[in-house]
Protein backbone atom coordinates (compact mmCIF):
# COMPACT_ATOMS: atom_id res chain seq x y z
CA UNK A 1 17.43 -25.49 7.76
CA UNK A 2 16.68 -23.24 4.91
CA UNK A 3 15.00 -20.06 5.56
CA UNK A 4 13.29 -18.07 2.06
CA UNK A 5 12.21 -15.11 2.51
CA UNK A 6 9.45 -13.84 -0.24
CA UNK A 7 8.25 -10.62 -0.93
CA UNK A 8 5.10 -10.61 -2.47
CA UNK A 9 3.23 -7.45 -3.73
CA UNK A 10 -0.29 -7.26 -3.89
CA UNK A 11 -2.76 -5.36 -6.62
CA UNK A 12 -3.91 -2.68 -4.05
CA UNK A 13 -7.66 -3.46 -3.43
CA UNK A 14 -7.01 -7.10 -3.83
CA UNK A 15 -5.42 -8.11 -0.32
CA UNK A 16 -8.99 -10.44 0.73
CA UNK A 17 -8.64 -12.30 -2.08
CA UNK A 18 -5.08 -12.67 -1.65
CA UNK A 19 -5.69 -13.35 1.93
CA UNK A 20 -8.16 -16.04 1.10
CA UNK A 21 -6.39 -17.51 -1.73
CA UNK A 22 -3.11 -18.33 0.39
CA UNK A 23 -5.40 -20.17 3.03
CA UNK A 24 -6.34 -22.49 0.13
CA UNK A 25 -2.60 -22.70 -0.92
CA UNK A 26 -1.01 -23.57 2.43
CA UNK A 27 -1.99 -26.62 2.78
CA UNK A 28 -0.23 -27.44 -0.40
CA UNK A 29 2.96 -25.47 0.35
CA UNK A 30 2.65 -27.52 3.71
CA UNK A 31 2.49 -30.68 2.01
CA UNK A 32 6.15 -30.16 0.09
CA UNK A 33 9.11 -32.67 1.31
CA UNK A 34 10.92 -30.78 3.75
CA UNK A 35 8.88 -28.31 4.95
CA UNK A 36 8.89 -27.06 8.60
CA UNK A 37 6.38 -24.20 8.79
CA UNK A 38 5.60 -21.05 7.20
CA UNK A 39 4.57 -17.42 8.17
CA UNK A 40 2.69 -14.38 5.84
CA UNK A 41 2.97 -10.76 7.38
CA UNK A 42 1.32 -7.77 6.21
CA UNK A 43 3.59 -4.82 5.75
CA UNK A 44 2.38 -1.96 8.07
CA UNK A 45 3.88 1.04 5.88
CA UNK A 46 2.40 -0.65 2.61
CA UNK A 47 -0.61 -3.05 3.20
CA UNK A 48 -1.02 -4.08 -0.20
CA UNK A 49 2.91 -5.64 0.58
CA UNK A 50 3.32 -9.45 2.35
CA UNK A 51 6.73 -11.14 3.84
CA UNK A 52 6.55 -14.34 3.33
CA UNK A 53 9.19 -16.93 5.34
CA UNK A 54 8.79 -20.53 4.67
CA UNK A 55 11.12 -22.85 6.38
């Protein structure tokens, strides 16, 4: 298994859309051969900052 870990910074003010926009995204990251599941978390120190892992 292959674990990537993604760092993805935000434009502060712009984390809804964000938010939203991945919703409509995962079910095409889902849909990629070999994929096993994937989880966004908002940093707590820096909430316009997401960890992203996708296995």
């Amino acid at each position: 298994m292959i674990l990537e870990v993604a760092i993805l910074d935000v434009r502060p003010g712009s984390e809804d859309a964000f938010e939203a926009s991945f919703r409509e995204a995962r079910p095409i990251i889902a849909s990629i051969d070999g994929y096993l599941g994937l989880e966004p978390q908002r940093c707590v120190e820096k909430p316009s900052r997401y960890v992203l892992l996708v296995r």
